[in-house]
Protein backbone atom coordinates (compact mmCIF):
# COMPACT_ATOMS: atom_id res chain seq x y z
CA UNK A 1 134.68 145.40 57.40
CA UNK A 2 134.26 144.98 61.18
CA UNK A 3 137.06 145.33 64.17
CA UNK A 4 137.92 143.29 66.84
CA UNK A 5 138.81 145.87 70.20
CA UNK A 6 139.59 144.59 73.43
CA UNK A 7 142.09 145.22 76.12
CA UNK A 8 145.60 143.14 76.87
CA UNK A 9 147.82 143.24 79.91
CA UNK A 10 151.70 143.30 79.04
CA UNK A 11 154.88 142.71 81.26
CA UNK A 12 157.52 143.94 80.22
CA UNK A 13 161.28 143.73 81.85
CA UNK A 14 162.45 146.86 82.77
CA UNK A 15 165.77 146.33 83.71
CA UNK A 16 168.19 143.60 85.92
CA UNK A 17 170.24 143.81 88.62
CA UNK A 18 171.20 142.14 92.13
CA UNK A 19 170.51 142.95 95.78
CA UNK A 20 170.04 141.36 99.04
CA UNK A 21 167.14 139.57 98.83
CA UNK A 22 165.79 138.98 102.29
CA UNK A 23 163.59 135.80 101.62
CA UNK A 24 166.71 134.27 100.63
CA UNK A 25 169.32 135.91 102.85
CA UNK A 26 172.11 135.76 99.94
CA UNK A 27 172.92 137.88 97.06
CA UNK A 28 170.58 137.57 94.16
CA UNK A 29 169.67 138.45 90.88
CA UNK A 30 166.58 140.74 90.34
CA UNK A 31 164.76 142.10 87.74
CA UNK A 32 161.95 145.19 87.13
CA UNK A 33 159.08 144.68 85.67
CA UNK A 34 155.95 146.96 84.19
CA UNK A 35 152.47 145.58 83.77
CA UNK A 36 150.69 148.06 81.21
CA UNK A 37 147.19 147.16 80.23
CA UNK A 38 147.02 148.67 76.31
CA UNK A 39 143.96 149.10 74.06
CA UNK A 40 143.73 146.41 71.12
CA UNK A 41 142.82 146.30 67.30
CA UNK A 42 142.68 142.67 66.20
CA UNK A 43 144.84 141.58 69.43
CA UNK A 44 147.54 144.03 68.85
CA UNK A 45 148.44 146.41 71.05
CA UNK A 46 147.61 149.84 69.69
CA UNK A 47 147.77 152.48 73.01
CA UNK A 48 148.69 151.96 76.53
CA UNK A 49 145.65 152.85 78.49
CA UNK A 50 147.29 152.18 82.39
CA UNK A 51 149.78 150.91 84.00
CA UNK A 52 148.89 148.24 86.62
CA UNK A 53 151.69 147.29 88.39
CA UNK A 54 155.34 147.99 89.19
CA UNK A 55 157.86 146.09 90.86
CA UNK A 56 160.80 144.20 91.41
CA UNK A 57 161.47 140.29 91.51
CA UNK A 58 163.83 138.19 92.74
CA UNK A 59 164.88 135.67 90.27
CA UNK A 60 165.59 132.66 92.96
CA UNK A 61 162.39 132.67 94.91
CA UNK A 62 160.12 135.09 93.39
CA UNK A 63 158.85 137.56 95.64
CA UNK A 64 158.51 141.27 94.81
CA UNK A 65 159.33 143.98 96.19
CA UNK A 66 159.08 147.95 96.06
CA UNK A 67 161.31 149.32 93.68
CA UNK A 68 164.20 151.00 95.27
CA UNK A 69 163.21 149.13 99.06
CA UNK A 70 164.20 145.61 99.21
CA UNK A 71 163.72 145.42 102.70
CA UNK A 72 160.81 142.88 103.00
CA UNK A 73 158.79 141.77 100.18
CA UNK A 74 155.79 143.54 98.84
CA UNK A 75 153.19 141.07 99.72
CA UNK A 76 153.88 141.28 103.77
CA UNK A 77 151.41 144.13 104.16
CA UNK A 78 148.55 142.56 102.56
CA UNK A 79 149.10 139.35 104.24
CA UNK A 80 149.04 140.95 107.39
CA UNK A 81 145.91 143.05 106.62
CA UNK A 82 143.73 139.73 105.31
CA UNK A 83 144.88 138.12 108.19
CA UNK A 84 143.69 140.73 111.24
CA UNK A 85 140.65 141.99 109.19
CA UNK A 86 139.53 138.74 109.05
CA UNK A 87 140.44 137.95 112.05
CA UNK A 88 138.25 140.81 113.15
CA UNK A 89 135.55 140.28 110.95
CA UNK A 90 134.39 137.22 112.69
CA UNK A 91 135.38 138.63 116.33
CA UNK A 92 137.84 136.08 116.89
CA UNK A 93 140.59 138.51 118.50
CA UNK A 94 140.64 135.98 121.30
CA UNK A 95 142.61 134.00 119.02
CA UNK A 96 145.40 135.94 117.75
CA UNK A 97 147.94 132.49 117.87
CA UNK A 98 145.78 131.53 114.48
CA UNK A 99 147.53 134.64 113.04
CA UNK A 100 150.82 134.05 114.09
CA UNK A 101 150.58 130.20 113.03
CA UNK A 102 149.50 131.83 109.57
CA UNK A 103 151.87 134.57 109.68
CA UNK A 104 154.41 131.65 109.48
CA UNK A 105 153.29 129.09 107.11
CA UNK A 106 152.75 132.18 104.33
CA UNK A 107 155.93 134.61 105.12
CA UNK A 108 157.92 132.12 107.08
CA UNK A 109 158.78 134.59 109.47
CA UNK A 110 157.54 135.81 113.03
CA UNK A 111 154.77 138.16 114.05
CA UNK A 112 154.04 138.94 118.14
CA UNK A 113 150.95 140.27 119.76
CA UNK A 114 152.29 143.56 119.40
CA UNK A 115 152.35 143.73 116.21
CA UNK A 116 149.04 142.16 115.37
CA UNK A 117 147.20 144.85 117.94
CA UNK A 118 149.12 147.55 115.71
CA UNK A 119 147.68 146.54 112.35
CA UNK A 120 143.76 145.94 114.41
CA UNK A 121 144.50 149.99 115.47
CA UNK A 122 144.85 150.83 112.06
CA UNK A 123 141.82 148.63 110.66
CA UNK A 124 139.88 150.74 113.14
CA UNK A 125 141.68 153.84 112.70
CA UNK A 126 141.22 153.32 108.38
CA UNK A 127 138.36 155.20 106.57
CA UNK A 128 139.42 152.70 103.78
CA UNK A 129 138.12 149.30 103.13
CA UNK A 130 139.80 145.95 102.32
CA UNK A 131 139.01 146.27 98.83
CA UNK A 132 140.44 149.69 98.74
CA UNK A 133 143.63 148.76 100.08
CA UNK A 134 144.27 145.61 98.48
CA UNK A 135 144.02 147.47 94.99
CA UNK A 136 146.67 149.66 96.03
CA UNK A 137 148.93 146.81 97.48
CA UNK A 138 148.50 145.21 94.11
CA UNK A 139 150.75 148.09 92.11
CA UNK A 140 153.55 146.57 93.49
CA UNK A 141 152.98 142.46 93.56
CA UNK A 142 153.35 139.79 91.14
CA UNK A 143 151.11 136.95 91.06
CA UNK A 144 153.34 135.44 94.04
CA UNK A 145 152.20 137.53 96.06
CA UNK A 146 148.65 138.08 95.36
CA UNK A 147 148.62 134.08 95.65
CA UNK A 148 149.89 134.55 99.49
CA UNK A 149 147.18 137.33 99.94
CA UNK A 150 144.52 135.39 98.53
CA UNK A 151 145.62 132.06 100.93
CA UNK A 152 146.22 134.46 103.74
CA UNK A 153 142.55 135.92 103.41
CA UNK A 154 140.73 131.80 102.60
CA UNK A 155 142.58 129.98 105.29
CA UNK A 156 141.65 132.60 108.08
CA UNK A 157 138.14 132.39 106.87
CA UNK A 158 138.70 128.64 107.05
CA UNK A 159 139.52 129.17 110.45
CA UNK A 160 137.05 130.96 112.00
CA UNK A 161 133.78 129.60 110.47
CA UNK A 162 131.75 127.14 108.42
CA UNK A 163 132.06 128.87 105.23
CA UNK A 164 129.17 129.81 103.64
CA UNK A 165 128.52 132.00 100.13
CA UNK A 166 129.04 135.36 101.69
CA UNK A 167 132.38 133.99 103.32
CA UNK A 168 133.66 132.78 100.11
CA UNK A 169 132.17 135.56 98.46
CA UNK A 170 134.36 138.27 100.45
CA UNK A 171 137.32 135.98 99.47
CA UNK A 172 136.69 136.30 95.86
CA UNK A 173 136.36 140.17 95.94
CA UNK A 174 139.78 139.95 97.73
CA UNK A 175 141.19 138.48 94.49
CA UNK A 176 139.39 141.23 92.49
CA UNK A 177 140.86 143.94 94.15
CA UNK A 178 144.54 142.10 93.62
CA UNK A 179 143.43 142.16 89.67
CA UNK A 180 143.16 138.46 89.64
CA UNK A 181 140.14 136.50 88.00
CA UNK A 182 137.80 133.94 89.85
CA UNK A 183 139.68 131.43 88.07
CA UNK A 184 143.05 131.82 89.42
CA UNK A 185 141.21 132.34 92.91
CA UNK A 186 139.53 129.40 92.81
CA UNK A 187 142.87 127.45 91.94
CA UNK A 188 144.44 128.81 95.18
CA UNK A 189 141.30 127.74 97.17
CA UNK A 190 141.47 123.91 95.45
CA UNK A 191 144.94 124.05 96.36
CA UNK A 192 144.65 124.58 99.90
CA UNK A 193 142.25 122.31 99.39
CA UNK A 194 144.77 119.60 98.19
CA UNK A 195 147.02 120.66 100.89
CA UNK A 196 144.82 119.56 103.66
CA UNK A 197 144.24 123.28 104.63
CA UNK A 198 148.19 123.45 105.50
CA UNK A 199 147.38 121.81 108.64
CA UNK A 200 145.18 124.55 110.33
CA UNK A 201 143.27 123.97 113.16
CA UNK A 202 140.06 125.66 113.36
CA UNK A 203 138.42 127.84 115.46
CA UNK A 204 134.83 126.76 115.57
CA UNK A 205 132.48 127.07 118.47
CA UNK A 206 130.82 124.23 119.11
CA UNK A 207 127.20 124.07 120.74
């Protein structure tokens, strides 16, 4: 006799209710959900080993939120962080408008200067690393808003150089940290792809 032991990832609804959701500006309905990664016998689901995530969703347009805080969705912070740190990674400060054009296409809202030199403060100020933080933005998200995170991070990378296999590499790891496999990363990337990069301009210096 042999057995088959592997791991699963279950959502599961928690409960449903409405609130003001602020992507859509109206009334909606909502529901909780759990993501609980359990220990397997022969695909079954024998013990819950963690849970991975926790959050709300609106059932109109899909974005998560915080239990309990439906003030913004969920995903903002990480957007904002992919953004700037990449922003920073390739010293392109100089060009914080590429932000703000991004901040707007993903969120479809506004972000100023201010802002933007608030989040580079905390970069700098941070003992924690983009990896770090993603994985802890991730408790919260569905696979919206890791999909926004992941764009967010590719299209500034887009932006700022001629991406190479240590560019796309950090964009991957990104998507790790969210809990997402390669697979569903690289179907955001050929999407962008498709899209005609959203119609970004770049940021390349040229010699």
């Amino acid at each position: 006799m042999f057995f088959l032991f592997g791991e699963q990832v279950r959502i599961k609804s928690l409960k449903e209710g409405q609130f003001n959701c602020p992507v859509c500006g109206v009334r909606q309905p909502y529901r909780r959900f759990e993501e609980v990664n359990y220990f397997t016998i022969f695909l079954l689901p024998i013990a819950p080993l963690s849970k991975l995530a926790d959050y709300c969703q609106c059932a109109v347009c899909g974005s998560s939120f915080v239990p309990d805080n439906y003030a913004e969705p969920a995903y903002l912070g990480g957007v904002k962080r992919a953004l700037v740190y990449v922003m920073m990674g390739y010293n392109m400060e100089s060009h914080k408008d590429t932000v703000r054009e991004l901040w707007q296409k993903l969120t479809a809202s506004i972000i100023d200067d201010r802002e933007i030199g608030l989040e580079m403060d905390r970069i700098k100020a941070s003992k924690e690393d983009i990896f770090s933080f993603m994985k802890t933005q991730a408790y919260h998200l569905n696979i919206h808003g890791k999909q926004k995170i992941i764009e967010a991070a590719f299209l500034m990378t887009y932006a700022s150089c001629e991406i190479e296999h240590r560019d796309r590499l950090r964009v991957n790891l990104i998507g790790s940290a969210l809990g997402t496999p390669l697979e569903f990363v690289e179907a955001v990337v050929n999407r962008i792809r498709a899209s005609n990069y959203y119609g970004l301009k770049r940021n390349l210096v040229v010699s």
